[in-house]
N, C-alpha and C. Protein backbone atom coordinates (compact mmCIF):
# COMPACT_ATOMS: atom_id res chain seq x y z
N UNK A 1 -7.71 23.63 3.75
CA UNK A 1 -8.20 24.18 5.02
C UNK A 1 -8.68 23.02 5.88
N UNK A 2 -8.59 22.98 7.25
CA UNK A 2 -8.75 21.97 7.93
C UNK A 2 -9.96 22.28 8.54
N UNK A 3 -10.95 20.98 8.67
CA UNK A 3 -12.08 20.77 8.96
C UNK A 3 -12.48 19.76 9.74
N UNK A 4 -13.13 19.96 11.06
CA UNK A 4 -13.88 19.16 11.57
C UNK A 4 -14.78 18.45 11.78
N UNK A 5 -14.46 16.80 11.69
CA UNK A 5 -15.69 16.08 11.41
C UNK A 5 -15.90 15.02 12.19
N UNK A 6 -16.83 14.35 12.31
CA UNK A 6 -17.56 12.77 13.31
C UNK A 6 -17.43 11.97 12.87
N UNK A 7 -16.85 10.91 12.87
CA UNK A 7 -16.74 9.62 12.32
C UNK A 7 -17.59 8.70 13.35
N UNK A 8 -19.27 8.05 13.26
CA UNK A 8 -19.35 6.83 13.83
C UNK A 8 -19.37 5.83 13.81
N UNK A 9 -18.78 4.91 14.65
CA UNK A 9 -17.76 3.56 14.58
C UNK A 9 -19.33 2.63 15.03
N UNK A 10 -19.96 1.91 14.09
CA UNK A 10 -20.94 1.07 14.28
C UNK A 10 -20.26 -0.20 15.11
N UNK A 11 -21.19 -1.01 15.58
CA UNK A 11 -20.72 -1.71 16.67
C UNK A 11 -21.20 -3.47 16.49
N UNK A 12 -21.53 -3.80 14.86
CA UNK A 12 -21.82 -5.10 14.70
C UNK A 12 -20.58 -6.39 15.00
N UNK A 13 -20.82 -7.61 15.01
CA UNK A 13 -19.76 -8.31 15.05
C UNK A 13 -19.65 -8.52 13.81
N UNK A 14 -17.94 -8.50 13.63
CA UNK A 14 -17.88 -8.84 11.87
C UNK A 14 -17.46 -9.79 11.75
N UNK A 15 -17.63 -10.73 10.12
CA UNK A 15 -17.00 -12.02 10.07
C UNK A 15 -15.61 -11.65 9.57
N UNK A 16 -15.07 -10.34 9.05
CA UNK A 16 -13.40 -10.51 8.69
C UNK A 16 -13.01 -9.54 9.25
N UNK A 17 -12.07 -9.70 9.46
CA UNK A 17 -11.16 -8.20 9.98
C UNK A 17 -10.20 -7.19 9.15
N UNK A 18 -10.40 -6.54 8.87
CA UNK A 18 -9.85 -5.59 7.51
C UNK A 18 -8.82 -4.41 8.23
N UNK A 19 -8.13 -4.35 7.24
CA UNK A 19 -7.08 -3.43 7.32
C UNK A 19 -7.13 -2.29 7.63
N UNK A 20 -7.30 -1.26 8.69
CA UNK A 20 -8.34 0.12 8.96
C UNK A 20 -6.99 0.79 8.78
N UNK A 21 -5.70 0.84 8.39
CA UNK A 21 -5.21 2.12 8.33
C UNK A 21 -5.15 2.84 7.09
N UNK A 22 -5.58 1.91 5.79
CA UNK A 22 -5.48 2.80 4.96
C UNK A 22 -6.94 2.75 4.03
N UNK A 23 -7.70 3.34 4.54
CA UNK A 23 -8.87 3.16 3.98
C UNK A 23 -9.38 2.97 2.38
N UNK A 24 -8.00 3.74 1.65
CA UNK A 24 -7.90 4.17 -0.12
C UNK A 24 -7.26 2.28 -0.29
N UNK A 25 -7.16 1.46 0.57
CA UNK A 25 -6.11 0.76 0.12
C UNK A 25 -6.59 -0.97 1.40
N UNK A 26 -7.23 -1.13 1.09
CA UNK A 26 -7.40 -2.48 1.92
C UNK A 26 -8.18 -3.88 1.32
N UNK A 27 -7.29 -5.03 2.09
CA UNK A 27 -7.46 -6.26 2.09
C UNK A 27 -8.15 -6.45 2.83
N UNK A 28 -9.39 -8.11 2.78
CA UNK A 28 -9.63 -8.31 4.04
C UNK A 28 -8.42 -9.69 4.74
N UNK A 29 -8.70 -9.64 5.80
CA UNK A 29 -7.99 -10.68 6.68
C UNK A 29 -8.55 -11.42 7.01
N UNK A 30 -8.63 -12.89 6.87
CA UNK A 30 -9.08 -14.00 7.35
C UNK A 30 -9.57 -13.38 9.24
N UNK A 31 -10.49 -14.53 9.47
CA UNK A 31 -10.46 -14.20 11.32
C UNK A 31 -9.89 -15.44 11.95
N UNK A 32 -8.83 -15.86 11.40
CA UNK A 32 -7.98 -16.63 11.85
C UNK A 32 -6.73 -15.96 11.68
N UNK A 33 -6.25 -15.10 11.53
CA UNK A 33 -5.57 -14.20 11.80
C UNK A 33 -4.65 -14.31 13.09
N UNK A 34 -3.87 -13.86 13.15
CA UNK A 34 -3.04 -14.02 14.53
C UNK A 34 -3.69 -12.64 15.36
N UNK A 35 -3.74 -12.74 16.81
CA UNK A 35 -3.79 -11.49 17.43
C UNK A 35 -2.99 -10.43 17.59
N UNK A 36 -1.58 -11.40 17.43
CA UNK A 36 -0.62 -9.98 17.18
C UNK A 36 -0.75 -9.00 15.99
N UNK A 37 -0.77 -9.80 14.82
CA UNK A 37 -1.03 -9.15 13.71
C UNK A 37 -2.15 -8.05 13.74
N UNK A 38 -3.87 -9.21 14.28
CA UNK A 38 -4.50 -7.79 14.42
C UNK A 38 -4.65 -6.45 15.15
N UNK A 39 -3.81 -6.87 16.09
CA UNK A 39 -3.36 -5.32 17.37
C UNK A 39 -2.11 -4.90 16.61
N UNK A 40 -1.46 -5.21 15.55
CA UNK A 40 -0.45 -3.99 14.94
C UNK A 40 -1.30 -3.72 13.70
N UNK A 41 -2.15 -4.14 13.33
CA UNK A 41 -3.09 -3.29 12.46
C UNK A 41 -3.62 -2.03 12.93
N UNK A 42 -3.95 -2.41 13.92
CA UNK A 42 -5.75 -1.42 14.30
C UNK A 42 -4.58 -0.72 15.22
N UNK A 43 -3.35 -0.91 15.62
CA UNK A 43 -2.44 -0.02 16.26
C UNK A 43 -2.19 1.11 15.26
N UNK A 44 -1.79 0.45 13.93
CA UNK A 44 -1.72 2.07 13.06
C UNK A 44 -2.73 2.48 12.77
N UNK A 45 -4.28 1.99 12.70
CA UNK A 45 -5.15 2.12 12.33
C UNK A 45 -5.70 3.65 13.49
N UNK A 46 -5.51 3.33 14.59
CA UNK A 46 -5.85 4.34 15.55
C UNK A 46 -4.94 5.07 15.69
N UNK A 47 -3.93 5.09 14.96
CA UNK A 47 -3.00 6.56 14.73
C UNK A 47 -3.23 7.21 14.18
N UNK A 48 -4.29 6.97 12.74
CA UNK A 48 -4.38 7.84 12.19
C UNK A 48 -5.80 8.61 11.90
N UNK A 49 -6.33 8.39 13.90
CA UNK A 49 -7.60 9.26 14.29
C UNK A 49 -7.55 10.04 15.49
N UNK A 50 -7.94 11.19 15.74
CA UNK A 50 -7.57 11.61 16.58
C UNK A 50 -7.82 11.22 18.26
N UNK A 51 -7.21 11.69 19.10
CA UNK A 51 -7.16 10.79 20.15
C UNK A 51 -8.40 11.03 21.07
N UNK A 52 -9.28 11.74 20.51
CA UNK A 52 -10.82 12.40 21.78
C UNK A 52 -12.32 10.96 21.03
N UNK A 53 -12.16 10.51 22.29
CA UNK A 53 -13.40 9.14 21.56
C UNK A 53 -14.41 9.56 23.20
N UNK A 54 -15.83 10.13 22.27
CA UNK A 54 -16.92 9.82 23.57
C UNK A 54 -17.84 8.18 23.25
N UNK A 55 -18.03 7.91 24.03
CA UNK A 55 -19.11 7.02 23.98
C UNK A 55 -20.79 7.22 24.27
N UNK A 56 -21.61 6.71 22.87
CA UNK A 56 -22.35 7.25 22.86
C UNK A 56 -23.54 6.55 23.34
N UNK A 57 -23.39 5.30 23.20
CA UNK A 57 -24.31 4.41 23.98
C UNK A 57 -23.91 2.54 23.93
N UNK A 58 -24.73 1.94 23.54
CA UNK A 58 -23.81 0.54 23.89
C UNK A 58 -23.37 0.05 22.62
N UNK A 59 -24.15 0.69 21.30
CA UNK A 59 -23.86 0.28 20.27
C UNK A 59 -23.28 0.97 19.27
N UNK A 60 -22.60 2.38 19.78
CA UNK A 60 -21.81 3.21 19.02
C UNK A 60 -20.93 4.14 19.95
N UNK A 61 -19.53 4.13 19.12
CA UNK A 61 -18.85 5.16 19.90
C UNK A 61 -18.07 6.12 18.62
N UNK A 62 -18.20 7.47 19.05
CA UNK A 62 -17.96 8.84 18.03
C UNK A 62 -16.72 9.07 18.54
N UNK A 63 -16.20 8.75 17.42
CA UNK A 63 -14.69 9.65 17.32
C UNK A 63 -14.27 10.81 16.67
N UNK A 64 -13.64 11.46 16.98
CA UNK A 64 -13.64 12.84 16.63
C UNK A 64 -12.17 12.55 15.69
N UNK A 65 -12.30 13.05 14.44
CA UNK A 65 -11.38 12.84 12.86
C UNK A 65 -10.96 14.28 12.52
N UNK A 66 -10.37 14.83 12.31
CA UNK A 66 -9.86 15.66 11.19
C UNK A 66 -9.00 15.77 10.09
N UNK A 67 -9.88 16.01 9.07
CA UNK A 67 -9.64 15.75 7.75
C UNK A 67 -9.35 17.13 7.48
N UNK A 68 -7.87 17.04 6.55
CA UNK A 68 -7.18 17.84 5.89
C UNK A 68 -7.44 19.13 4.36
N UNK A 69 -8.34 18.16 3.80
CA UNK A 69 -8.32 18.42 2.37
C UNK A 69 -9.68 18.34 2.01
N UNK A 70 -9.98 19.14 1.00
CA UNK A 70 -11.73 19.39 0.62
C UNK A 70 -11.74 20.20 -0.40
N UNK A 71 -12.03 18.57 -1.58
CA UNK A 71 -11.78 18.98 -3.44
C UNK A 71 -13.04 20.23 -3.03
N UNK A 72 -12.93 20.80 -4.00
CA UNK A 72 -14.39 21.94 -4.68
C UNK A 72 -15.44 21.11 -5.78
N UNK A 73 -16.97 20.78 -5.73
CA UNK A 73 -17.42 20.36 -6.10
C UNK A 73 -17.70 20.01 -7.81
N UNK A 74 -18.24 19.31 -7.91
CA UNK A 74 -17.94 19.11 -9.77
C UNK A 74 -19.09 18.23 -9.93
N UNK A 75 -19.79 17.60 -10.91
CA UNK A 75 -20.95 17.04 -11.29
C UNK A 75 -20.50 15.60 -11.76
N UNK A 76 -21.07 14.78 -10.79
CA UNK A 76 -20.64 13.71 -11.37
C UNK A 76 -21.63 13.00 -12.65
N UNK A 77 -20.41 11.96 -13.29
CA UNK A 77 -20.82 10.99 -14.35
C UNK A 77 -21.15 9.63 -13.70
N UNK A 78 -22.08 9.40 -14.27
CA UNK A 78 -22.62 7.79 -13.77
C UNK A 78 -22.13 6.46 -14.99
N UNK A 79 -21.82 5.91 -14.81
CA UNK A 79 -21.61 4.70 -15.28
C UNK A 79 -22.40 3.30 -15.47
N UNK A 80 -22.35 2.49 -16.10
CA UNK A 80 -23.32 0.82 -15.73
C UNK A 80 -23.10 0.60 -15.05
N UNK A 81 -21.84 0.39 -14.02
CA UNK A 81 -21.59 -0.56 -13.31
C UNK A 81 -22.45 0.07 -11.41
N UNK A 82 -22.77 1.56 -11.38
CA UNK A 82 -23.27 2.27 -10.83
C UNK A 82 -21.86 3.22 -10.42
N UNK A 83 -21.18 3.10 -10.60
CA UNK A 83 -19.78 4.26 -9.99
C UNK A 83 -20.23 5.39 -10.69
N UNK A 84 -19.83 6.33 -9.74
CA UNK A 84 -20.29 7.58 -10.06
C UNK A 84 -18.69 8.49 -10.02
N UNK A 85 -18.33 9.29 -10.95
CA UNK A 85 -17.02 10.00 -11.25
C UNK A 85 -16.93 11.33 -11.67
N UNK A 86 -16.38 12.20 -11.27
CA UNK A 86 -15.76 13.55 -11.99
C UNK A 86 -15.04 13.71 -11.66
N UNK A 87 -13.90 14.42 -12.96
CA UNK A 87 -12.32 15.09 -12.52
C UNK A 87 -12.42 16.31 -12.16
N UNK A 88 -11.71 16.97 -11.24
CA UNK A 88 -11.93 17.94 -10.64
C UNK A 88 -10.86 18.52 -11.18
N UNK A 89 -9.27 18.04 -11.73
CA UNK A 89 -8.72 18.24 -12.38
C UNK A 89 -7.96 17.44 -13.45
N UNK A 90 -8.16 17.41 -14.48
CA UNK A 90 -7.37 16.42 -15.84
C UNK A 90 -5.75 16.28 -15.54
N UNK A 91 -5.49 15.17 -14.77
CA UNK A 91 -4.19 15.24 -15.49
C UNK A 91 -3.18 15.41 -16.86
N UNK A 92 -2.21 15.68 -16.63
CA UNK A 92 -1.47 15.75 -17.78
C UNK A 92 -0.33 15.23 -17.75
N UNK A 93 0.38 14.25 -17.17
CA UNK A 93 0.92 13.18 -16.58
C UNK A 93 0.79 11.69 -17.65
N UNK A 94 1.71 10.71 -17.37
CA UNK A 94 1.10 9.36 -17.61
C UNK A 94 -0.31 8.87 -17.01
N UNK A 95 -0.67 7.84 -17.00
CA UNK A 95 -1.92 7.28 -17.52
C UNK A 95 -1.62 6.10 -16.29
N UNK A 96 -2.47 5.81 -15.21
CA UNK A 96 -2.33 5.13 -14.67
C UNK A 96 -2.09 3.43 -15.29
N UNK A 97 -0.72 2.96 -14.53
CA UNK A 97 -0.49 1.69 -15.43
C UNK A 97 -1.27 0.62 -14.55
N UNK A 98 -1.11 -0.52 -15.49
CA UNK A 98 -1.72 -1.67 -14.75
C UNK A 98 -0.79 -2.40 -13.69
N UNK A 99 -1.50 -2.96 -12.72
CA UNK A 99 -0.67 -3.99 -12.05
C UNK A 99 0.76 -3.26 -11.25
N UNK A 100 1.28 -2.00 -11.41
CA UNK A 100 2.28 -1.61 -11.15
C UNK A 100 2.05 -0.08 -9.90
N UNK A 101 3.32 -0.05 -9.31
CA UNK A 101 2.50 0.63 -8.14
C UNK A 101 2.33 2.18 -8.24
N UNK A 102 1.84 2.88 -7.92
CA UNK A 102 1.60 4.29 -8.02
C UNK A 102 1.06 4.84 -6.46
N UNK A 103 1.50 6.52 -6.45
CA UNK A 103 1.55 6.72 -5.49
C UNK A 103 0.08 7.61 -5.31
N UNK A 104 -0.94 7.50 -4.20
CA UNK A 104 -2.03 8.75 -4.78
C UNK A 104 -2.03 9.24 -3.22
N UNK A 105 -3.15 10.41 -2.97
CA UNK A 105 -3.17 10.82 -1.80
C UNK A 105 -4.84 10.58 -2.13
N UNK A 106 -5.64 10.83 -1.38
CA UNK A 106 -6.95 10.06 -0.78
C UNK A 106 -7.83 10.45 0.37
N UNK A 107 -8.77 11.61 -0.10
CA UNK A 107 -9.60 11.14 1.27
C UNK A 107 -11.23 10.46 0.99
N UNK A 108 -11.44 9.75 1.69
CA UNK A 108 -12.55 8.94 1.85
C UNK A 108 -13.51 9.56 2.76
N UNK A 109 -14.99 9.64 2.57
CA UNK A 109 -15.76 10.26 3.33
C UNK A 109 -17.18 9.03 3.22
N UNK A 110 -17.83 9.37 4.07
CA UNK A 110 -19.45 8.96 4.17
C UNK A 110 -19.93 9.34 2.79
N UNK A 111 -21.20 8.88 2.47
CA UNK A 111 -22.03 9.77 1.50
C UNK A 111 -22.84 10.95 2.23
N UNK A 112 -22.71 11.46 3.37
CA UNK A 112 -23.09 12.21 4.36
C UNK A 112 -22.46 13.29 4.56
N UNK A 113 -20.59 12.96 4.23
CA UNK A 113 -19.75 13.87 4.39
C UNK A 113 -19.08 13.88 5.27
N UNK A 114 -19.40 12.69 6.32
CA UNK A 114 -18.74 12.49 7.26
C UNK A 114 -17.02 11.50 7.04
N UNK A 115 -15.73 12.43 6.93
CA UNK A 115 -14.50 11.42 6.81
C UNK A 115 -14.37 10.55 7.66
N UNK A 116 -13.96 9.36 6.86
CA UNK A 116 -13.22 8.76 7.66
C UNK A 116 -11.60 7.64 7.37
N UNK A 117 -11.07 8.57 6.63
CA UNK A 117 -9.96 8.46 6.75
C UNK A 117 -9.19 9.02 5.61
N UNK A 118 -7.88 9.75 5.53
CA UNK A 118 -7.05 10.66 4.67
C UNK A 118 -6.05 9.96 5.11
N UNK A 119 -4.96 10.25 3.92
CA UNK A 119 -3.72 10.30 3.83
C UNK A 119 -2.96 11.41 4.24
N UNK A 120 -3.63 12.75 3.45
CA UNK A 120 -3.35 13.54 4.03
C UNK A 120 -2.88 14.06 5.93
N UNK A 121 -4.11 13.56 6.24
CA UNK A 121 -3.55 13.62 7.75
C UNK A 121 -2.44 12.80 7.99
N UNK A 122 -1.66 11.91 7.52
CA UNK A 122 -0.68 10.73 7.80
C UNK A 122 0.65 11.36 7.38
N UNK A 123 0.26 12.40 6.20
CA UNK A 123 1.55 13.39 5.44
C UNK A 123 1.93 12.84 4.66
N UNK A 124 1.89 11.66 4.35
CA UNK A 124 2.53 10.82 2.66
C UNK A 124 1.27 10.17 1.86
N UNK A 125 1.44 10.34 0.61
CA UNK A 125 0.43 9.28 -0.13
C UNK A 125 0.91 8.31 0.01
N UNK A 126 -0.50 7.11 -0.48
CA UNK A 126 -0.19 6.05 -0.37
C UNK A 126 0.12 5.25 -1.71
N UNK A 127 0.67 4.16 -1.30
CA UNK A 127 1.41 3.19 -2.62
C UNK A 127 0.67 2.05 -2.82
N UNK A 128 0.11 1.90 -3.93
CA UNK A 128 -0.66 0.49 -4.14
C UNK A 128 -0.58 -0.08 -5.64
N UNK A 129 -1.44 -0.97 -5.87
CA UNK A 129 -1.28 -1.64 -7.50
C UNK A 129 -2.69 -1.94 -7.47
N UNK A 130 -3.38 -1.35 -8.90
CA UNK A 130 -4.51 -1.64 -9.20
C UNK A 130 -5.03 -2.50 -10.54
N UNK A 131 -5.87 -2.91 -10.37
CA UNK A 131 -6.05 -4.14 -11.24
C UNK A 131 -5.61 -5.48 -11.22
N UNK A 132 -5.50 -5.71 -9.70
CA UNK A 132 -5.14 -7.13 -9.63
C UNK A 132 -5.98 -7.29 -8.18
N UNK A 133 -7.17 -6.77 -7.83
CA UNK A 133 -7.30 -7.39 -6.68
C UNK A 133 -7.56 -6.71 -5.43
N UNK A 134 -6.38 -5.98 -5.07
CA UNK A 134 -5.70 -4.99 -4.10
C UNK A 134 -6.80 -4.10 -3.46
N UNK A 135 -7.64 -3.87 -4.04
CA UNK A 135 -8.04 -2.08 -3.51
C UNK A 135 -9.93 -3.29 -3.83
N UNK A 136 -10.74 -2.11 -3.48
CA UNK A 136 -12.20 -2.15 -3.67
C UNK A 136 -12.32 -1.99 -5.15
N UNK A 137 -13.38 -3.12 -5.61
CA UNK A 137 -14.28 -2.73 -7.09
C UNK A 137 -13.98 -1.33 -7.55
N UNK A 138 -14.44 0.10 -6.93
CA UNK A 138 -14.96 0.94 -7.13
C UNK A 138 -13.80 1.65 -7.37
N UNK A 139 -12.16 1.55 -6.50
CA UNK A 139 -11.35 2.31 -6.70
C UNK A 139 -10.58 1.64 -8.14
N UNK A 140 -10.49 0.52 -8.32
CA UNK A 140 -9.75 -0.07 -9.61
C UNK A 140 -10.34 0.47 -10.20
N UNK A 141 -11.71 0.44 -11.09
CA UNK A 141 -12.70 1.31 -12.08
C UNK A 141 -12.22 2.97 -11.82
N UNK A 142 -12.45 3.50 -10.97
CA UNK A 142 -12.41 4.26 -11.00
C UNK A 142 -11.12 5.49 -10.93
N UNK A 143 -10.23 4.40 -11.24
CA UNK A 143 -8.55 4.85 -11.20
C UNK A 143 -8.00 5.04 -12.76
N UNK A 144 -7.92 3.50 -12.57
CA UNK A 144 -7.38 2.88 -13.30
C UNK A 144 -8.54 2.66 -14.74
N UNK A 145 -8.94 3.22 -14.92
CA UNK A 145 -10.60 3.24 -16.08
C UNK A 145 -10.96 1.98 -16.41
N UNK A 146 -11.85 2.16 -17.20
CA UNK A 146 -12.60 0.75 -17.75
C UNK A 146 -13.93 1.09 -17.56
N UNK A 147 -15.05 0.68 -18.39
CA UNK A 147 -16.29 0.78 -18.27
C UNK A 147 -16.67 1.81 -18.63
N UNK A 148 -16.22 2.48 -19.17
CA UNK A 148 -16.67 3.98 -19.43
C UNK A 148 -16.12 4.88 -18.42
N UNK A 149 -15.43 4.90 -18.08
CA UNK A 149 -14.45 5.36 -16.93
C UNK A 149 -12.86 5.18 -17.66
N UNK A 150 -12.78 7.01 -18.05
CA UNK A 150 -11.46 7.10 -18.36
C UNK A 150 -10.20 6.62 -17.39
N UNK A 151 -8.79 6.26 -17.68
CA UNK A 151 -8.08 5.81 -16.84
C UNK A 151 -7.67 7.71 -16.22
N UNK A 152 -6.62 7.56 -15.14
CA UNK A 152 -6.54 8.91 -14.50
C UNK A 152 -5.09 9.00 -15.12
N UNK A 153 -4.63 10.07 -15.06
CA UNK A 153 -3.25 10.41 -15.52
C UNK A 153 -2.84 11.33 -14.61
N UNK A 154 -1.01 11.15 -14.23
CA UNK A 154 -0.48 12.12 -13.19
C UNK A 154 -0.98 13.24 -12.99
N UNK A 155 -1.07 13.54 -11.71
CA UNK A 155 -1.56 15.77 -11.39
C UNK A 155 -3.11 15.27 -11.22
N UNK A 156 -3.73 14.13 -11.94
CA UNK A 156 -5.19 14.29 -11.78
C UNK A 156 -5.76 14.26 -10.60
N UNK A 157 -6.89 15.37 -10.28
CA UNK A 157 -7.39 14.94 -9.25
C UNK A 157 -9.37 14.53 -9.57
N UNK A 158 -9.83 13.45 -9.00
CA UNK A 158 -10.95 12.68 -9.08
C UNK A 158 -11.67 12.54 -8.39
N UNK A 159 -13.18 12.60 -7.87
CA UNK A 159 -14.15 12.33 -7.43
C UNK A 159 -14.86 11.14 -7.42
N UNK A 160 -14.94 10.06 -6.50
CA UNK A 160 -15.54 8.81 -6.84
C UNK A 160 -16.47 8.71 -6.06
N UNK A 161 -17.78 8.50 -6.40
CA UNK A 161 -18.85 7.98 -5.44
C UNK A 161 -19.46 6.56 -6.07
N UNK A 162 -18.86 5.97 -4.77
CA UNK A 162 -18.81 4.18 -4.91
C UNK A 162 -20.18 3.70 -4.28
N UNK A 163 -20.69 2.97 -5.06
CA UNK A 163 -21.78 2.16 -4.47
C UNK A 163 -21.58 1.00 -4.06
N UNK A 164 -22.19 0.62 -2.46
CA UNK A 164 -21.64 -0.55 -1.88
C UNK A 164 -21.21 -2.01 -2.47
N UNK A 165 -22.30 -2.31 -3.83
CA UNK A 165 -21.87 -3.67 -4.10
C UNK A 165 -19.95 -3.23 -5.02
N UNK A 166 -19.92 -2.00 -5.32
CA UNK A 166 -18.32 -1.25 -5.72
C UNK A 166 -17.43 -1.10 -4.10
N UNK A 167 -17.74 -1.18 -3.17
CA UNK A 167 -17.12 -1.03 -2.15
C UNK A 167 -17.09 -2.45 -0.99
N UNK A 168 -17.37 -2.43 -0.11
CA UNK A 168 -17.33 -3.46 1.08
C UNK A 168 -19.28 -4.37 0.78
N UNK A 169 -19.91 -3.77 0.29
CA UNK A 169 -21.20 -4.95 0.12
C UNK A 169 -21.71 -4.32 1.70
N UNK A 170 -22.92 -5.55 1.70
CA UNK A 170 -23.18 -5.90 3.30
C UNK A 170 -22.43 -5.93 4.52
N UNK A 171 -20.96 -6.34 4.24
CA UNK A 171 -20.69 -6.10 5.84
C UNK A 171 -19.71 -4.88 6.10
N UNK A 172 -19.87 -4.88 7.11
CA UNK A 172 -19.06 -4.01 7.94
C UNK A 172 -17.30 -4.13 7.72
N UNK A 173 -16.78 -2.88 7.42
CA UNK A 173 -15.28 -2.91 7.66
C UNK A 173 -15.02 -2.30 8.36
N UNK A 174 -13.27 -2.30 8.48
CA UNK A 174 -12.79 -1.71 9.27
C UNK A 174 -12.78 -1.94 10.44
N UNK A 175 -13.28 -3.67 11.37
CA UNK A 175 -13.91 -4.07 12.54
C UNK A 175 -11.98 -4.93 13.15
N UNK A 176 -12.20 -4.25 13.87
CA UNK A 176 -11.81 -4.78 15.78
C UNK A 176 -12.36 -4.75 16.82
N UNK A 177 -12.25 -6.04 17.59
CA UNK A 177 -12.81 -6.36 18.94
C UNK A 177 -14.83 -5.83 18.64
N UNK A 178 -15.59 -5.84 17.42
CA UNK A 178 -16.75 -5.65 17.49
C UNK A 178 -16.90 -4.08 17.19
N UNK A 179 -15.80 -3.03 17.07
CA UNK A 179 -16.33 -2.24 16.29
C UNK A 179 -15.52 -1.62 14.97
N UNK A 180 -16.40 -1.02 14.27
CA UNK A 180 -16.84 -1.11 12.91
C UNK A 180 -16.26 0.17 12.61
N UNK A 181 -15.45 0.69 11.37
CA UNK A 181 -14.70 1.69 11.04
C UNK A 181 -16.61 2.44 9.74
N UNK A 182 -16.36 1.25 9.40
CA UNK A 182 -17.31 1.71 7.89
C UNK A 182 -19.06 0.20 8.13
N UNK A 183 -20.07 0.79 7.93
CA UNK A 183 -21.25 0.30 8.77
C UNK A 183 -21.02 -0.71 7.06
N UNK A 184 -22.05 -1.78 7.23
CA UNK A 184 -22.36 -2.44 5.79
C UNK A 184 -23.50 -1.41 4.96
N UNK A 185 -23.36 -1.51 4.00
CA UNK A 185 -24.10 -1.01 3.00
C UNK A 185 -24.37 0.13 2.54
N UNK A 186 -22.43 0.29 3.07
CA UNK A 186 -22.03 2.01 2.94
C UNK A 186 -21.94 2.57 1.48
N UNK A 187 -22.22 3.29 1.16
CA UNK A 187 -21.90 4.52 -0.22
C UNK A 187 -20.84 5.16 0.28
N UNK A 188 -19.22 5.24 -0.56
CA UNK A 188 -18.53 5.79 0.25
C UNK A 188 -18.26 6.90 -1.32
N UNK A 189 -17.34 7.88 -0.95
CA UNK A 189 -17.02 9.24 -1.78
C UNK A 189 -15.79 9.47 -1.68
N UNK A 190 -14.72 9.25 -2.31
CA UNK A 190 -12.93 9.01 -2.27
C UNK A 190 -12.57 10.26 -3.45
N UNK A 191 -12.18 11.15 -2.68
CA UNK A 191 -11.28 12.78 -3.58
C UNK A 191 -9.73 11.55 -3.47
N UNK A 192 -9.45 11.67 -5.14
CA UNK A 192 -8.46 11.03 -5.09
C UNK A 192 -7.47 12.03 -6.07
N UNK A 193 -5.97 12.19 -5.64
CA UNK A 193 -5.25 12.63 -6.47
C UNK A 193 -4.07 11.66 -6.96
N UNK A 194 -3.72 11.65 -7.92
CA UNK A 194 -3.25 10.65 -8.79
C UNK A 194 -1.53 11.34 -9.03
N UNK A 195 -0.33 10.77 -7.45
CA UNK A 195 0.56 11.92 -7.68
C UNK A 195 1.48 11.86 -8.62
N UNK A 196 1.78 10.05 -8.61
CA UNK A 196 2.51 9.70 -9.68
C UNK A 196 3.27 7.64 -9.90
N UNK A 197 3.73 7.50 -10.80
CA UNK A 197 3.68 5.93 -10.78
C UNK A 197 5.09 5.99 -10.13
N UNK A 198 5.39 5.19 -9.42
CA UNK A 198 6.21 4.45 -8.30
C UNK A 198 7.47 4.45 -8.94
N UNK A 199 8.62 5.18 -8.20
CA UNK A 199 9.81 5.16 -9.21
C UNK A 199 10.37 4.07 -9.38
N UNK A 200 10.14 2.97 -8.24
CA UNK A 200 10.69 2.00 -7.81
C UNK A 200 10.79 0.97 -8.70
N UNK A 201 9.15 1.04 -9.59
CA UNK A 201 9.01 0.15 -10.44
C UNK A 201 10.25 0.22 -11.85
N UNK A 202 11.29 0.99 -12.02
CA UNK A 202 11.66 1.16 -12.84
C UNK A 202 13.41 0.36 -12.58
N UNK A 203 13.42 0.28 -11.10
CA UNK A 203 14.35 -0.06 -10.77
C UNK A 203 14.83 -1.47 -11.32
């Protein structure tokens, strides 16, 4: 069922510039970066929000998001590392592999509840490789297991609530031209479904 929500875009200067279109799935970028490069980033990046932006004062502007998808609640498990997890449904599928790519769908929210950014709205999951790097602390652990954190297996769907030093830390992501997709010292919450490992890899 589709739901309406606020996404606000904090307005610090950041020292890197990060990848804002796929929120389940980002690098940062040097800020030596080319400008072309970063205007075909934040070009798909603002495709996949909707097009009504008010401005709210000098140091924030609200964009209006709609998010697709909304797991049903479940109790999460805490971990050492502080990641917090529940399956909402067990796969019964393979077992997420290492290093190799798999396809998931993803939405990411505030710890507030506020989204800010799905796959779902885009219509395809996304393709990545975990355990080498690729993604945030919080989504490798929390995918791909380790730590007391089972690995996920196909069909599964998962609940992650990431704690910032598991996510972006202190600064700000998601930043072009000075504003900010995700504020620093965010707690973020990723409904992840686990659709399946990459056929490609077999090729």
């Amino acid at each position: 069922m589709a739901a309406s929500t606020h996404l606000v875009v904090l307005n610090p200067m950041p020292r890197t510039i990060v990848r804002a279109s796929a929120s389940c799935y980002i690098a940062n970028i040097p800020q030596s970066t080319s400008t072309s490069l970063k205007r075909r980033i934040v070009g798909v990046g603002v495709a996949i929000l909707a097009a009504s932006a008010v401005a709210l004062d000098a140091d924030a502007t609200r964009i209006e998001y709609y998010a697709t998808v909304a797991e049903p609640s479940c109790e999460l498990n805490f971990v050492r590392s502080g990641l917090g997890y529940c399956d909402v449904v067990v796969g019964s599928g393979e077992p997420v592999p290492l290093a190799e790519l798999i396809n998931i769908h993803c939405t990411a929210r505030f710890d507030d509840g506020v989204v800010f950014d799905s796959s779902y709205k885009r219509g395809r999951p996304l393709t990545m490789r975990l355990g080498i790097g690729k993604v945030i602390r919080g989504l490798d652990q929390g995918i791909l297991g380790g730590g007391g954190v089972p690995p996920m297996h196909a069909g599964g769907k998962r609940r992650l609530l990431i704690p910032p030093k598991l996510a972006y830390g202190p600064e700000p992501a998601g930043c072009f031209s000075g504003d900010c997709n995700i504020p620093g010292n965010a707690t973020l919450v990723y409904d992840i479904k686990f659709v399946e490992v990459y056929k490609g890899n077999r090729k």
